[in-house]
Protein backbone atom coordinates (compact mmCIF):
# COMPACT_ATOMS: atom_id res chain seq x y z
CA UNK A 1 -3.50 40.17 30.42
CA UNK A 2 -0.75 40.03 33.04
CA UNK A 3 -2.13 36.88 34.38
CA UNK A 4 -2.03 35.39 30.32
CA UNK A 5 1.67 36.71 30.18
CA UNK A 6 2.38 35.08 33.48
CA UNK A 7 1.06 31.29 32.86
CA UNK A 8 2.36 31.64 29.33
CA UNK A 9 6.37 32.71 31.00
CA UNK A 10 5.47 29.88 33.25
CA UNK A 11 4.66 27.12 30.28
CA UNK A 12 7.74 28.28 28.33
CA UNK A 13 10.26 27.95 30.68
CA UNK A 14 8.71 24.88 32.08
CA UNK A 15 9.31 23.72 28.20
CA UNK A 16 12.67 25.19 28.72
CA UNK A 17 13.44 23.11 31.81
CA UNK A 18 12.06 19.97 30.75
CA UNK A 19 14.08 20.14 27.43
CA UNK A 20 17.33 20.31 29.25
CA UNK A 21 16.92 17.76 31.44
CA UNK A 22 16.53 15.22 28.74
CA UNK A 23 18.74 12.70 27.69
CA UNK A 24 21.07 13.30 25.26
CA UNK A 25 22.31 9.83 22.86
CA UNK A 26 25.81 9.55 21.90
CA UNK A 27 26.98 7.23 19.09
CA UNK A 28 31.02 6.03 20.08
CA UNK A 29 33.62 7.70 17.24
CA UNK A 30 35.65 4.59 17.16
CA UNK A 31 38.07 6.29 14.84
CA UNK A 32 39.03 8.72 17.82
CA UNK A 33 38.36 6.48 20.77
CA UNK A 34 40.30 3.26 22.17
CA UNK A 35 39.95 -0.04 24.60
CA UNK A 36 43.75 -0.48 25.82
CA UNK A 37 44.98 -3.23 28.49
CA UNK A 38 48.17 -4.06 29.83
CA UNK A 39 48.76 -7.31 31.71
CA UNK A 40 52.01 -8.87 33.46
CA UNK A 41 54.25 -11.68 31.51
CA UNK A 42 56.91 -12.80 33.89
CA UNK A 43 58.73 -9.50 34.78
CA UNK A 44 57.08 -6.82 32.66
CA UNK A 45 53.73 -5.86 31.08
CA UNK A 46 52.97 -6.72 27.73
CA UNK A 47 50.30 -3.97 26.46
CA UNK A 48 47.40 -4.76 23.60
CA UNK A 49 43.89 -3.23 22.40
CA UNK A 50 40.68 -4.14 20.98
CA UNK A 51 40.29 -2.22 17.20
CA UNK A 52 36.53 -3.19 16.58
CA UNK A 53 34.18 -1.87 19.25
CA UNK A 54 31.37 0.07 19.02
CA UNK A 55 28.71 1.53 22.30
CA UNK A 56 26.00 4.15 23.21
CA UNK A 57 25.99 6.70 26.01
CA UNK A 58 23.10 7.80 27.27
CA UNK A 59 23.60 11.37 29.15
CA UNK A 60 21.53 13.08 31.38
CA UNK A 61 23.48 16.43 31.69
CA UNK A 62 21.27 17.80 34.44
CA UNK A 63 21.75 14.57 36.65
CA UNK A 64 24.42 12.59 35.37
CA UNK A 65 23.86 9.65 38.01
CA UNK A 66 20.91 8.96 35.49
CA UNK A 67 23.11 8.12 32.93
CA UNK A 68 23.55 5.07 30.97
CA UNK A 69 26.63 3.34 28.59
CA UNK A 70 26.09 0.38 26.81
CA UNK A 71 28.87 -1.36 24.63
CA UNK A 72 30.15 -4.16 22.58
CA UNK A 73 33.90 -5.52 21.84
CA UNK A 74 34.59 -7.29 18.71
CA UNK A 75 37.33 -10.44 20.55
CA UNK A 76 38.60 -10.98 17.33
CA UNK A 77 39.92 -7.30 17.06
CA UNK A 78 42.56 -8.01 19.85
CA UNK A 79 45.94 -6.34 18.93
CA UNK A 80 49.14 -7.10 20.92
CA UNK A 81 51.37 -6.49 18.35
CA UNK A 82 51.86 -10.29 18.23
CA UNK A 83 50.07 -11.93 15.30
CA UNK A 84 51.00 -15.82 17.00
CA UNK A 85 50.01 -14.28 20.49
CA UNK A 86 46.66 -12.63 19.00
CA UNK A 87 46.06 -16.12 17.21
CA UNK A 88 46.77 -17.87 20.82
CA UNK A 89 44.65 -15.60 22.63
CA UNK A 90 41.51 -16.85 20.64
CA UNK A 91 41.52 -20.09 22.01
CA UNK A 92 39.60 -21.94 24.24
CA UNK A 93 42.28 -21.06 27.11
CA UNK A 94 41.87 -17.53 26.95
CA UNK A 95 38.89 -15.68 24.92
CA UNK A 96 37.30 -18.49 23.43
CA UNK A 97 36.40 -16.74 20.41
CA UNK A 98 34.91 -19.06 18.58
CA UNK A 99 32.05 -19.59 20.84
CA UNK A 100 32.09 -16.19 22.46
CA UNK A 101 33.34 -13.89 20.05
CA UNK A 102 31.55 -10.82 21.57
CA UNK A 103 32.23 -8.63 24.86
CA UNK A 104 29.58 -6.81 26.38
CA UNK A 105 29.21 -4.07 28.96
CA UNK A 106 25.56 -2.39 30.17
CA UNK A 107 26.20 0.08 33.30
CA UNK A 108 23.53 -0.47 36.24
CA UNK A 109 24.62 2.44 38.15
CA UNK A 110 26.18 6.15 37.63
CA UNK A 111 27.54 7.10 40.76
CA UNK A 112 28.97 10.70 41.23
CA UNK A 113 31.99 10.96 43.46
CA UNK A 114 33.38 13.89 45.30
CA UNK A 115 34.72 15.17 41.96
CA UNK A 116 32.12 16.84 39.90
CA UNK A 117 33.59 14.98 37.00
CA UNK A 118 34.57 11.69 38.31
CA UNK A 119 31.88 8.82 38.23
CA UNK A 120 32.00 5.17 39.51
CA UNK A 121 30.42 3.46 37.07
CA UNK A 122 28.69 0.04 37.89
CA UNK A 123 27.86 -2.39 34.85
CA UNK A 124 27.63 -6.08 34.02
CA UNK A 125 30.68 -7.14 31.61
CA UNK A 126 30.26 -10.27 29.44
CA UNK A 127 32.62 -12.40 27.95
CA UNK A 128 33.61 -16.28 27.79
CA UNK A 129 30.08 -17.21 28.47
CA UNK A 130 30.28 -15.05 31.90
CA UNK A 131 28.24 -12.28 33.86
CA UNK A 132 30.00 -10.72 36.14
CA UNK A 133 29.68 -7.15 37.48
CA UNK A 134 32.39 -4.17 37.56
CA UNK A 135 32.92 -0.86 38.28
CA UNK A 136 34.74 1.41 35.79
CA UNK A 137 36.30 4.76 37.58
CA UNK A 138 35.65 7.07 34.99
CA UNK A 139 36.09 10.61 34.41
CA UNK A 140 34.30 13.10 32.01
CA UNK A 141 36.82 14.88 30.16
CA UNK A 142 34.15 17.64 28.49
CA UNK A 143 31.27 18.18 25.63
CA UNK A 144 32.13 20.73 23.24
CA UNK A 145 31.75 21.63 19.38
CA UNK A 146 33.07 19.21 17.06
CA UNK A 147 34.06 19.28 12.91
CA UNK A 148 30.96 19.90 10.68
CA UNK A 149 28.67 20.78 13.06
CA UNK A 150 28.99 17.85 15.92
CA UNK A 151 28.69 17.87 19.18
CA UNK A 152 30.88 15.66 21.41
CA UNK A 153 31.74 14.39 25.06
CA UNK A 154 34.72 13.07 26.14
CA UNK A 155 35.45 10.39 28.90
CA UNK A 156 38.25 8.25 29.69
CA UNK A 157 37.68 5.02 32.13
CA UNK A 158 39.58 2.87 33.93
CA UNK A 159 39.76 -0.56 36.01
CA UNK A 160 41.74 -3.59 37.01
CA UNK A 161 40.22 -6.72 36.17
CA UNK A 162 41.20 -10.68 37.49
CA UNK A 163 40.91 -12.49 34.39
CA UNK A 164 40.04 -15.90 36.09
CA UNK A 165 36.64 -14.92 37.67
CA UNK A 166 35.74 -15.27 33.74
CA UNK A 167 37.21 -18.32 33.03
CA UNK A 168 40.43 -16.97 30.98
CA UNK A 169 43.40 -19.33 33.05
CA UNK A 170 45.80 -19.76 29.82
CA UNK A 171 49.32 -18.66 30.42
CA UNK A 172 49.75 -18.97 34.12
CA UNK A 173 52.24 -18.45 36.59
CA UNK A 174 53.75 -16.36 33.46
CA UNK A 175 51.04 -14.30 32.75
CA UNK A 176 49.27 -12.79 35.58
CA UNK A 177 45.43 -12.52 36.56
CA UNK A 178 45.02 -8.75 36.68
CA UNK A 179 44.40 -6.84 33.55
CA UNK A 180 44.64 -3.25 33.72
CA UNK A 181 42.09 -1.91 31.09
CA UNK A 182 42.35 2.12 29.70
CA UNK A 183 38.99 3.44 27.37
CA UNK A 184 39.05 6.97 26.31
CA UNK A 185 36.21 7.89 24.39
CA UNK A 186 35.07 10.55 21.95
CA UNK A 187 30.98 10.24 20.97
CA UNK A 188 28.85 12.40 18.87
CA UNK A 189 25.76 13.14 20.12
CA UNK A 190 22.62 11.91 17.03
């Protein structure tokens, strides 16, 4: 009988273990999430964001270096407070938007950092027809309880980006190559 009791303790909290090393899916909240940049023109920064985006995190909360984020930027959706400047930027000089209008990011690597919730993130970002790959420095803000029963993480990340290694030239010497780029999200897990 002990033996029975033992194997069956063992099996249950193997069950236990396996369960919470699974990985857990969360959906982007777009409505409480954002994709800012900033970028120099001539003497200061002019600042804009991307409205319509939408991505998938895939979180291993036992190992978070098996993690995984996938997303997808709407070019259209740029926002610099400029409706002439947002109009300009979807030309063939800058986004290209009519033949590229999507962005796309797919991490390759989670890589922890000294920080127990600091990450280097490693991914290939798409846009104007090019691959190139980039590392996000992003930090995990916290999973909690949410409204009406969600649950959520929270992450903000954060890079600099030379806009000319994918093809976007327009504007220069008054607009300069690197674009600082800000994403805080908020997901719900499904």
């Amino acid at each position: 009988m002990k033996k029975t009791l033992l194997i069956l303790s063992a099996s249950v909290f193997a069950a236990i273990a396996a369960q919470a090393a699974e990985v857990e899916t969360y959906t982007i909240d777009t409505s409480h999430s954002s994709v800012k940049f900033s970028i120099r023109h001539f003497v200061a920064k002019t600042t804009g964001n991307f409205s319509d985006f939408e991505g998938t995190l895939s979180i291993n909360r036992e190992d978070l270096s098996k993690s995984s984020v996938e997303a997808t930027i709407q070019i259209p959706s740029v926002d610099t407070d400029s409706a002439k400047r947002d109009a300009h930027l979807q030309k063939d000089d800058y986004f290209n938007a009519a033949e590229y209008p999507l962005m796309t990011f797919k991490s390759t690597q989670w890589k922890a950092t000294d920080d127990e919730d600091e990450f280097k993130v490693t991914g290939d970002l798409t846009f104007n027809g090019i691959t190139k790959p980039v590392t996000l420095d992003v930090e995990l803000l916290g999973f909690g309880d949410g409204p009406r029963g969600a649950y959520l993480s929270g992450w903000e990340a954060t890079t600099t980006l030379d806009r000319t290694e994918w093809g976007v030239n327009g504007g220069q010497p008054a607009v300069g190559n690197e674009v600082e780029v800000t994403i805080n999200i908020e997901a719900h897990r499904k």
